[in-house]
C-alpha atoms as a PDB file:
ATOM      1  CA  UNK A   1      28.170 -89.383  -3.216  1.00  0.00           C
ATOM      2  CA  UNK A   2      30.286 -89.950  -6.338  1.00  0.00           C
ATOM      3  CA  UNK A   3      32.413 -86.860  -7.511  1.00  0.00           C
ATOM      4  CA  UNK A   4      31.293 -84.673  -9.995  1.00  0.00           C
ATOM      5  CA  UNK A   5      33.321 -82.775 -11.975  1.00  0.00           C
ATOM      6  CA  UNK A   6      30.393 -79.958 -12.188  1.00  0.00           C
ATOM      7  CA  UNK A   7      30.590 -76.993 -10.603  1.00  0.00           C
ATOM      8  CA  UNK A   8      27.242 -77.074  -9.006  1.00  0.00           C
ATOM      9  CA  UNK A   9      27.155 -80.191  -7.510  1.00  0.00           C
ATOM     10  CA  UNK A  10      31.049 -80.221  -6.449  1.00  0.00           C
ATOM     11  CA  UNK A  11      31.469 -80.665  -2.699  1.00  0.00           C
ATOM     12  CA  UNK A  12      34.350 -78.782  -0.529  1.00  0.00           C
ATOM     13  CA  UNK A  13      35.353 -80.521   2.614  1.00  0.00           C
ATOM     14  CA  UNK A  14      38.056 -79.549   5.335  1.00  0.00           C
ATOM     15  CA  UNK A  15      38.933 -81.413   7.878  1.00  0.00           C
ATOM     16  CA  UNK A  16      39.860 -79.354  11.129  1.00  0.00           C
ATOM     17  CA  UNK A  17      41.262 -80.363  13.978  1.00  0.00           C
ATOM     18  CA  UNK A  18      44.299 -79.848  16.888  1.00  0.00           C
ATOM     19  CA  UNK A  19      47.803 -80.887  16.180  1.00  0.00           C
ATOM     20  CA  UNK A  20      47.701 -85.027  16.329  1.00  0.00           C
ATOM     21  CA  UNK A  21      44.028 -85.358  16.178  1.00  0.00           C
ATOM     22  CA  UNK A  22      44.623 -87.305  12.552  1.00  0.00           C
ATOM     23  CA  UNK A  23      43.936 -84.512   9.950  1.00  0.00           C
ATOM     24  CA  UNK A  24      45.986 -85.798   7.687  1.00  0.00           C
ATOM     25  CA  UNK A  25      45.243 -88.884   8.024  1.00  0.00           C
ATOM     26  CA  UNK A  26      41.669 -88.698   7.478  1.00  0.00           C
ATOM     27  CA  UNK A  27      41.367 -86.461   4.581  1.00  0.00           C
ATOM     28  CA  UNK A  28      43.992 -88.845   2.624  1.00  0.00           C
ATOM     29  CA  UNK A  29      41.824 -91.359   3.491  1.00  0.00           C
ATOM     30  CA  UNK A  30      38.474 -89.538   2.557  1.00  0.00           C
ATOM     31  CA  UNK A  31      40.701 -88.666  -0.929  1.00  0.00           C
ATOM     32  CA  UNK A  32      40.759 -92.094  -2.009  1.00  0.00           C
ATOM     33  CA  UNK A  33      37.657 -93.276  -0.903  1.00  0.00           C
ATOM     34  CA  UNK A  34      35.251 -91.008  -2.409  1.00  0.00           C
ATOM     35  CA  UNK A  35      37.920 -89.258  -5.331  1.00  0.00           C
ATOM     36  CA  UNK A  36      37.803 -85.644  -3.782  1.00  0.00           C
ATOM     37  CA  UNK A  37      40.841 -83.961  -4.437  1.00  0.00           C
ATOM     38  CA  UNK A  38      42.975 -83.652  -1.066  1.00  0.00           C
ATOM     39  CA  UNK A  39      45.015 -80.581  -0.262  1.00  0.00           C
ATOM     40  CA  UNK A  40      47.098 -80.707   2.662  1.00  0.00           C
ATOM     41  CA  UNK A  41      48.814 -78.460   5.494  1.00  0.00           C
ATOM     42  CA  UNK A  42      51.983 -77.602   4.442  1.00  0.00           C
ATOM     43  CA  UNK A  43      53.916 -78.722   6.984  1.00  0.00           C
ATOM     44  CA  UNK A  44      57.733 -80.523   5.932  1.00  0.00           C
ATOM     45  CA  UNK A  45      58.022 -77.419   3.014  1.00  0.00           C
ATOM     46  CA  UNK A  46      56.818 -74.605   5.879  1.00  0.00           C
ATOM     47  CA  UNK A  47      60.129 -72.604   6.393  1.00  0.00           C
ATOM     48  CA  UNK A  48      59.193 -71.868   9.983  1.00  0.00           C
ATOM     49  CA  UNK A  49      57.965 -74.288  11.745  1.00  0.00           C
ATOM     50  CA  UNK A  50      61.083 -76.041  13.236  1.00  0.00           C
ATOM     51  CA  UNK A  51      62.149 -72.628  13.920  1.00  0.00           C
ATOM     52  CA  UNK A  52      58.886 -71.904  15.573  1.00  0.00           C
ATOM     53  CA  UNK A  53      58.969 -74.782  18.020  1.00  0.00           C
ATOM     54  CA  UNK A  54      62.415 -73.350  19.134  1.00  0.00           C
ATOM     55  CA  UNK A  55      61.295 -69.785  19.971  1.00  0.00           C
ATOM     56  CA  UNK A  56      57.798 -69.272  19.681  1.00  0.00           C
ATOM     57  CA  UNK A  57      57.855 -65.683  20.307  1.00  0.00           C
ATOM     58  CA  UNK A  58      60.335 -64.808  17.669  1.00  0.00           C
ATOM     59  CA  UNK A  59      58.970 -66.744  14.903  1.00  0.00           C
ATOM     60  CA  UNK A  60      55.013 -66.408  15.924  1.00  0.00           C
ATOM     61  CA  UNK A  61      54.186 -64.116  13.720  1.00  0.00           C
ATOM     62  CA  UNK A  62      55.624 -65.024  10.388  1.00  0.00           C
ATOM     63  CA  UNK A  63      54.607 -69.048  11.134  1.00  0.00           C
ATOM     64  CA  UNK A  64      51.061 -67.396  11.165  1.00  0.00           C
ATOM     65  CA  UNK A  65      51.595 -65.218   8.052  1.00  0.00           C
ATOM     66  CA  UNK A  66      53.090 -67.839   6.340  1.00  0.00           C
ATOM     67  CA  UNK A  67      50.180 -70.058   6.746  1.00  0.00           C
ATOM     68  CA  UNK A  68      47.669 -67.720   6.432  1.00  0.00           C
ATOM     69  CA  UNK A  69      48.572 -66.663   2.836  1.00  0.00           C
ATOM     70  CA  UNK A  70      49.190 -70.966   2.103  1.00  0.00           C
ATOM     71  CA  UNK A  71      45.847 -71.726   3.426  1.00  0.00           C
ATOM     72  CA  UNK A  72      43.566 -68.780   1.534  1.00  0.00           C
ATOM     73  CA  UNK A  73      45.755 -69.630  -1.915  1.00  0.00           C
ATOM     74  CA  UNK A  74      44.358 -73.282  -1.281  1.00  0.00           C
ATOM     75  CA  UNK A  75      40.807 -71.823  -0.070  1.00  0.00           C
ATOM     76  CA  UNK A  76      40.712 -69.938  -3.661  1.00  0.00           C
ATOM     77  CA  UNK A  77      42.148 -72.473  -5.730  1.00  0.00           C
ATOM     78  CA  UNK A  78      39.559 -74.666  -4.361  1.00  0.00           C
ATOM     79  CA  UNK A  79      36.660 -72.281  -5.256  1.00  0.00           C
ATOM     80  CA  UNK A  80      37.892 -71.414  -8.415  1.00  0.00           C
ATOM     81  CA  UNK A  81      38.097 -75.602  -9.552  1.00  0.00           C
ATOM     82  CA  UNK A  82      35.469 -77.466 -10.427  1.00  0.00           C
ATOM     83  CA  UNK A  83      35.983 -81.386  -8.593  1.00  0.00           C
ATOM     84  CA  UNK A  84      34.951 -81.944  -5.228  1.00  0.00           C
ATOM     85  CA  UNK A  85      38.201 -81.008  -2.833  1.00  0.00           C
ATOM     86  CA  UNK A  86      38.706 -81.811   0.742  1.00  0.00           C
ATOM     87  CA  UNK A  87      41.602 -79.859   2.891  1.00  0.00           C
ATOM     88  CA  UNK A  88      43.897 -80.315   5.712  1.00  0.00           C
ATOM     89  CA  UNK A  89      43.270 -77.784   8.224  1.00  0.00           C
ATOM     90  CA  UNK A  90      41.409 -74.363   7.468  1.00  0.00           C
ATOM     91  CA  UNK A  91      42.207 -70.452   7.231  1.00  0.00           C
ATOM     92  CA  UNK A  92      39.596 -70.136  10.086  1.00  0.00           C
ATOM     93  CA  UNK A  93      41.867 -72.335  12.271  1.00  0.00           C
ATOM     94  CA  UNK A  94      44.505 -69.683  11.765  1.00  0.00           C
ATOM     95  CA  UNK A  95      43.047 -67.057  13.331  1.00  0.00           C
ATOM     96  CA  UNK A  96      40.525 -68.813  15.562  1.00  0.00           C
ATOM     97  CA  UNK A  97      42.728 -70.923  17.261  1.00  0.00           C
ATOM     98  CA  UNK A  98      46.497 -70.501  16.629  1.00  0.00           C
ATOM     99  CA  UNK A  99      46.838 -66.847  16.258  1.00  0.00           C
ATOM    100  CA  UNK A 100      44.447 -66.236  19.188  1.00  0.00           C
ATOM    101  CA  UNK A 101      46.528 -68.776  21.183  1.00  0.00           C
ATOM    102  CA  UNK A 102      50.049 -67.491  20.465  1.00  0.00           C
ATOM    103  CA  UNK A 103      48.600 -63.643  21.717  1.00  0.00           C
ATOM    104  CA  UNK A 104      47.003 -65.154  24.755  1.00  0.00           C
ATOM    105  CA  UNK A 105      49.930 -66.478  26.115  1.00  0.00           C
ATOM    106  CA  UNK A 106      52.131 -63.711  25.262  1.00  0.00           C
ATOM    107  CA  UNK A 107      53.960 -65.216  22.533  1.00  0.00           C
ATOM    108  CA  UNK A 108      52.433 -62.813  19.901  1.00  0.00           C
ATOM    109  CA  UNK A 109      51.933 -58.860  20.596  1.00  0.00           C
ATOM    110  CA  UNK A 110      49.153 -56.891  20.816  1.00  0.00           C
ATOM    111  CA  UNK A 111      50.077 -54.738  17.571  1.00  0.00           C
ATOM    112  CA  UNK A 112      51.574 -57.769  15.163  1.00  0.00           C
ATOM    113  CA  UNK A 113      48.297 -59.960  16.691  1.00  0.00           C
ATOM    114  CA  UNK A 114      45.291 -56.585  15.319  1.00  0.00           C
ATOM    115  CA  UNK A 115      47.601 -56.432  11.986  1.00  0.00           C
ATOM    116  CA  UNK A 116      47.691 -60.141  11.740  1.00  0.00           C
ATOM    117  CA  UNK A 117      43.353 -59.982  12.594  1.00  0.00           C
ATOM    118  CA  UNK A 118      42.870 -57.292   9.994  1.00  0.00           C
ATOM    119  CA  UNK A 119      44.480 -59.303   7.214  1.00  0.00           C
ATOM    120  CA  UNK A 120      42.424 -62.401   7.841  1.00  0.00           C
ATOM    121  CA  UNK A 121      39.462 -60.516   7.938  1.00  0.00           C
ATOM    122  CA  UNK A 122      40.467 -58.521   4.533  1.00  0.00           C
ATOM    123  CA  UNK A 123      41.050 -62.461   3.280  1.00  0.00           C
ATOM    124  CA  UNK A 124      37.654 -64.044   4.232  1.00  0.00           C
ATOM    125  CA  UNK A 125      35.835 -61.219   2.558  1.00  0.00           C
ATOM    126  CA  UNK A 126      36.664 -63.275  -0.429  1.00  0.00           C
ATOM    127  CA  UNK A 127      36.125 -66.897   0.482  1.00  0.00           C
ATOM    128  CA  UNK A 128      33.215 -68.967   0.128  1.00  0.00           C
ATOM    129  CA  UNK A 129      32.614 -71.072   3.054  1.00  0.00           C
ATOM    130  CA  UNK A 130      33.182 -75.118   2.603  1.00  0.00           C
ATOM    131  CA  UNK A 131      30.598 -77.308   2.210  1.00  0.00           C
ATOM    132  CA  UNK A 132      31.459 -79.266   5.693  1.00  0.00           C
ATOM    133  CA  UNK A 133      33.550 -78.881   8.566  1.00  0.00           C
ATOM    134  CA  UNK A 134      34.770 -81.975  10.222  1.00  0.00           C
ATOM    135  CA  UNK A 135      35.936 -81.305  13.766  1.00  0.00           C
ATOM    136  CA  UNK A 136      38.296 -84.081  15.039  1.00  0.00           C
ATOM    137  CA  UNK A 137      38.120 -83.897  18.846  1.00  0.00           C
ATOM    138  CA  UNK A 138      40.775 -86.065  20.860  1.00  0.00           C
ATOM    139  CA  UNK A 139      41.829 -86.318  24.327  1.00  0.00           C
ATOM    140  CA  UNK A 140      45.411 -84.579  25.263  1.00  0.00           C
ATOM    141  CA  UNK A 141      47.228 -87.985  26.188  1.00  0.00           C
ATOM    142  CA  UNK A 142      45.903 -89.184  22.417  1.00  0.00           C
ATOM    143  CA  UNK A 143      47.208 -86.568  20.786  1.00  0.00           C
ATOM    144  CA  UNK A 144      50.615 -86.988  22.776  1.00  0.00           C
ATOM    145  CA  UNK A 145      50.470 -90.545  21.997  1.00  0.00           C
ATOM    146  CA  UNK A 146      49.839 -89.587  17.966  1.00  0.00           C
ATOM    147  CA  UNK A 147      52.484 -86.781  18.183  1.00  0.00           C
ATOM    148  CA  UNK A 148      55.207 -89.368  19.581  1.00  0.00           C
ATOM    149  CA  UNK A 149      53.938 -91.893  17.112  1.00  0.00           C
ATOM    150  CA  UNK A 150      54.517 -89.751  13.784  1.00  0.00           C
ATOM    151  CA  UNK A 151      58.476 -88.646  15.209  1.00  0.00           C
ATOM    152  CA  UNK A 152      58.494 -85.060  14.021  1.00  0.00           C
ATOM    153  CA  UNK A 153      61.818 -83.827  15.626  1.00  0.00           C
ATOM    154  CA  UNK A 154      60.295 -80.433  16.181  1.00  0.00           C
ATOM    155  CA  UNK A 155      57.414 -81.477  17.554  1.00  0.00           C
ATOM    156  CA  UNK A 156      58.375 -83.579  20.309  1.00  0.00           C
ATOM    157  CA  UNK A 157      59.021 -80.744  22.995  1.00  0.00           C
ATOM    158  CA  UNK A 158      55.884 -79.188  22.321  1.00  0.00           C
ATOM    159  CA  UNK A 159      54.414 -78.017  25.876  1.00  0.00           C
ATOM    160  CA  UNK A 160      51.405 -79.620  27.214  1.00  0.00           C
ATOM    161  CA  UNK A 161      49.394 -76.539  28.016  1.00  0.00           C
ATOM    162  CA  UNK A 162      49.705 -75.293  24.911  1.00  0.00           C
ATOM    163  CA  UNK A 163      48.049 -78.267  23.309  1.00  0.00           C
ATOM    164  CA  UNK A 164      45.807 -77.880  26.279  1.00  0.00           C
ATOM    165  CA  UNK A 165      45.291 -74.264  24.863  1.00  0.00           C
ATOM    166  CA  UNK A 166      44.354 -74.778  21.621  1.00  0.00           C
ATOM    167  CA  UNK A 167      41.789 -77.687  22.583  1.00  0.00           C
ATOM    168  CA  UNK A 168      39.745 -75.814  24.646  1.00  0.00           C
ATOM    169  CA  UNK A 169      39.744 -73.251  21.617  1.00  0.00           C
ATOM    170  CA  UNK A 170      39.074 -75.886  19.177  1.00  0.00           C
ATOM    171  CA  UNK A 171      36.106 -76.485  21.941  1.00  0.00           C
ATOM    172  CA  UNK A 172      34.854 -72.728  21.436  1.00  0.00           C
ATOM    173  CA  UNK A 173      35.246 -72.881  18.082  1.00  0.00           C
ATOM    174  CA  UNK A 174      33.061 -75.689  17.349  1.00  0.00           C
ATOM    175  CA  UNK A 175      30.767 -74.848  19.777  1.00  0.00           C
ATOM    176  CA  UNK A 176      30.191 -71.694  17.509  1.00  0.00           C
ATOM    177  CA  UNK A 177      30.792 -72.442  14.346  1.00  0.00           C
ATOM    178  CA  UNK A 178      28.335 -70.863  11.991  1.00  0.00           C
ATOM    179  CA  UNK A 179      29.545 -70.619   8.442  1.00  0.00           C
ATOM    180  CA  UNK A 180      28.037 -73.741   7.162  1.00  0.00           C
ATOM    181  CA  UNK A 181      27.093 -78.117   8.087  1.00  0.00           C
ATOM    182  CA  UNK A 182      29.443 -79.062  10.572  1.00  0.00           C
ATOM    183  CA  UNK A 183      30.533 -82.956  11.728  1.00  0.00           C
ATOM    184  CA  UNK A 184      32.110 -83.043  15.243  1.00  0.00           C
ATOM    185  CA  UNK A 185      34.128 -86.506  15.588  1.00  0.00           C
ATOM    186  CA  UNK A 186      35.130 -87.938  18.377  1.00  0.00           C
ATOM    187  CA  UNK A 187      38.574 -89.563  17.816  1.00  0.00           C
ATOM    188  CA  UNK A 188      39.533 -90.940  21.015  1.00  0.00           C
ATOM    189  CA  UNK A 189      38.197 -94.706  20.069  1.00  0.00           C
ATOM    190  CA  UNK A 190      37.754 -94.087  16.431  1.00  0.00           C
ATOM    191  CA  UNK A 191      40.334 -95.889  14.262  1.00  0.00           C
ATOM    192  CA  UNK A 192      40.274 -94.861  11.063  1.00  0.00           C
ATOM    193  CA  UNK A 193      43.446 -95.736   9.996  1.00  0.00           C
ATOM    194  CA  UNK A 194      43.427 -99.592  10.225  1.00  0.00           C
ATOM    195  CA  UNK A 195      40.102-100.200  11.537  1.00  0.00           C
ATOM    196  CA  UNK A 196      37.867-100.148   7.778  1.00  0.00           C
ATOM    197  CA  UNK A 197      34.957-100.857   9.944  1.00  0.00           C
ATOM    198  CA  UNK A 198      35.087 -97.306  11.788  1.00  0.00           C
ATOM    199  CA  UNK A 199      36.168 -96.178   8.899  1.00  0.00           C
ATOM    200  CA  UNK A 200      33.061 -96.637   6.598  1.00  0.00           C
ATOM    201  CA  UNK A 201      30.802 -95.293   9.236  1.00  0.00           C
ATOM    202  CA  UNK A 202      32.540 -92.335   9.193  1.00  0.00           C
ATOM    203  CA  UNK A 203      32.420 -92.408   5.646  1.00  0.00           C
ATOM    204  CA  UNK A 204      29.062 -92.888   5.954  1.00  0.00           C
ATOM    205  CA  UNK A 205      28.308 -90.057   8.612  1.00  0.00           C
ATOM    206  CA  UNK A 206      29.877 -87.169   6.479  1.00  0.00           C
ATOM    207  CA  UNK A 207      27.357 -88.835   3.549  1.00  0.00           C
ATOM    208  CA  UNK A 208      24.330 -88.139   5.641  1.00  0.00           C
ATOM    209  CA  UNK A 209      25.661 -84.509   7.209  1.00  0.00           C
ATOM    210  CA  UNK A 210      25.734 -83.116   3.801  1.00  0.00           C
ATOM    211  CA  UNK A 211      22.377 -83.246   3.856  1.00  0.00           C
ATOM    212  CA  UNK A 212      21.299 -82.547   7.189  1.00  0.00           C
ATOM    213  CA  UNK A 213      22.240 -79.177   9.463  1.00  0.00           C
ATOM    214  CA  UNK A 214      24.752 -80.704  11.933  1.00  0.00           C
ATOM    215  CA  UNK A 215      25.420 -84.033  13.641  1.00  0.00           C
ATOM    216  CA  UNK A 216      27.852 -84.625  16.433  1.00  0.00           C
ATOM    217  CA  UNK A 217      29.192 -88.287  15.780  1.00  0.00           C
ATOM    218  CA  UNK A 218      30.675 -90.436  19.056  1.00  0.00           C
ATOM    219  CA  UNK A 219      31.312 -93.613  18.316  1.00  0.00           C
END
């Protein structure tokens, strides 16, 4: 699956996944394996987040703004080109998972959370769904262990229940994702990062689930 530079045959990957499950890692990876172009979450320009960690309430709904207008500039840009693109975290995540989180647990009101909904839906109206979905599943302790590992100040206090939260969303999520061919990894024992071996059969698994409906991968 070599990339082509045509518009028909140009594929549009995103990589989706909780906070530590290895987004980032992945679709760099992916990037320079195959020559897709990678986008990625932005994350040490976002003018929020640090703030966000601090006082989730306060800063809930203009982190999700924020990200919302990054992510469906990205989604269109992506469209509108003509290589074969793969992306950090999607603008479904956004109101799927983090939005619906953030209003479950009080941290997001009722009338900033329906303003917030009708936006997003006004937005997908206008987005083509991507090729694939990777899902990146991973255990809470493993994403603890990642989130320690990478030493983001502001996301060391980050409470356990809320990662907790958005798993089991990330769970529904998958579980009814319709939009298009979906890949569910399991990360847990998956090393991607320095194992090449696990890596190429990942690399090879998102190869065969372009072609095929869905595949849940556990290696």
């Amino acid at each position: 699956m070599e990339n082509n530079k045509e518009t028909d045959n140009k594929m549009f990957v995103v990589v989706a996944g909780n906070i530590g499950s290895g987004k980032t890692t992945l679709t760099k990876k992916l990037s320079e394996r195959l020559g897709w172009k990678p986008y990625f979450e932005s994350v040490q320009d976002n003018p929020y987040l640090s703030d966000f960690y601090g006082n989730m309430q306060r800063w809930s709904f203009p982190l999700q703004v924020y990200f919302l207008n990054h992510r469906f500039n990205t989604h269109k840009i992506i469209e509108s080109g003509h290589a074969s693109s793969i992306q950090d975290r999607s603008i479904y995540e956004d109101a799927n998972i983090f939005a619906r989180a953030l209003y479950e647990q009080g941290d997001l009101d009722k009338r900033d959370y329906h303003t917030y909904l009708d936006l997003y839906g006004s937005m997908i109206d206008y987005l083509s769904a991507p090729t694939i979905m990777i899902f990146l599943r991973r255990s809470i302790p493993k994403l603890q262990e990642r989130i320690k590992q990478r030493g983001r100040n502001y996301e060391q206090e980050i409470p356990v229940d809320y990662l907790t939260k958005l798993n089991n969303y990330y769970d529904d999520w998958f579980d009814s994702y319709k939009l298009g061919k979906s890949l569910i990894v399991d990360t847990d024992d998956l090393d991607f990062l320095e194992n090449e071996e696990h890596f190429t059969k990942l690399v090879n698994k998102v190869h065969n689930s372009i072609d095929q409906q869905e595949m849940f991968f556990h290696y």
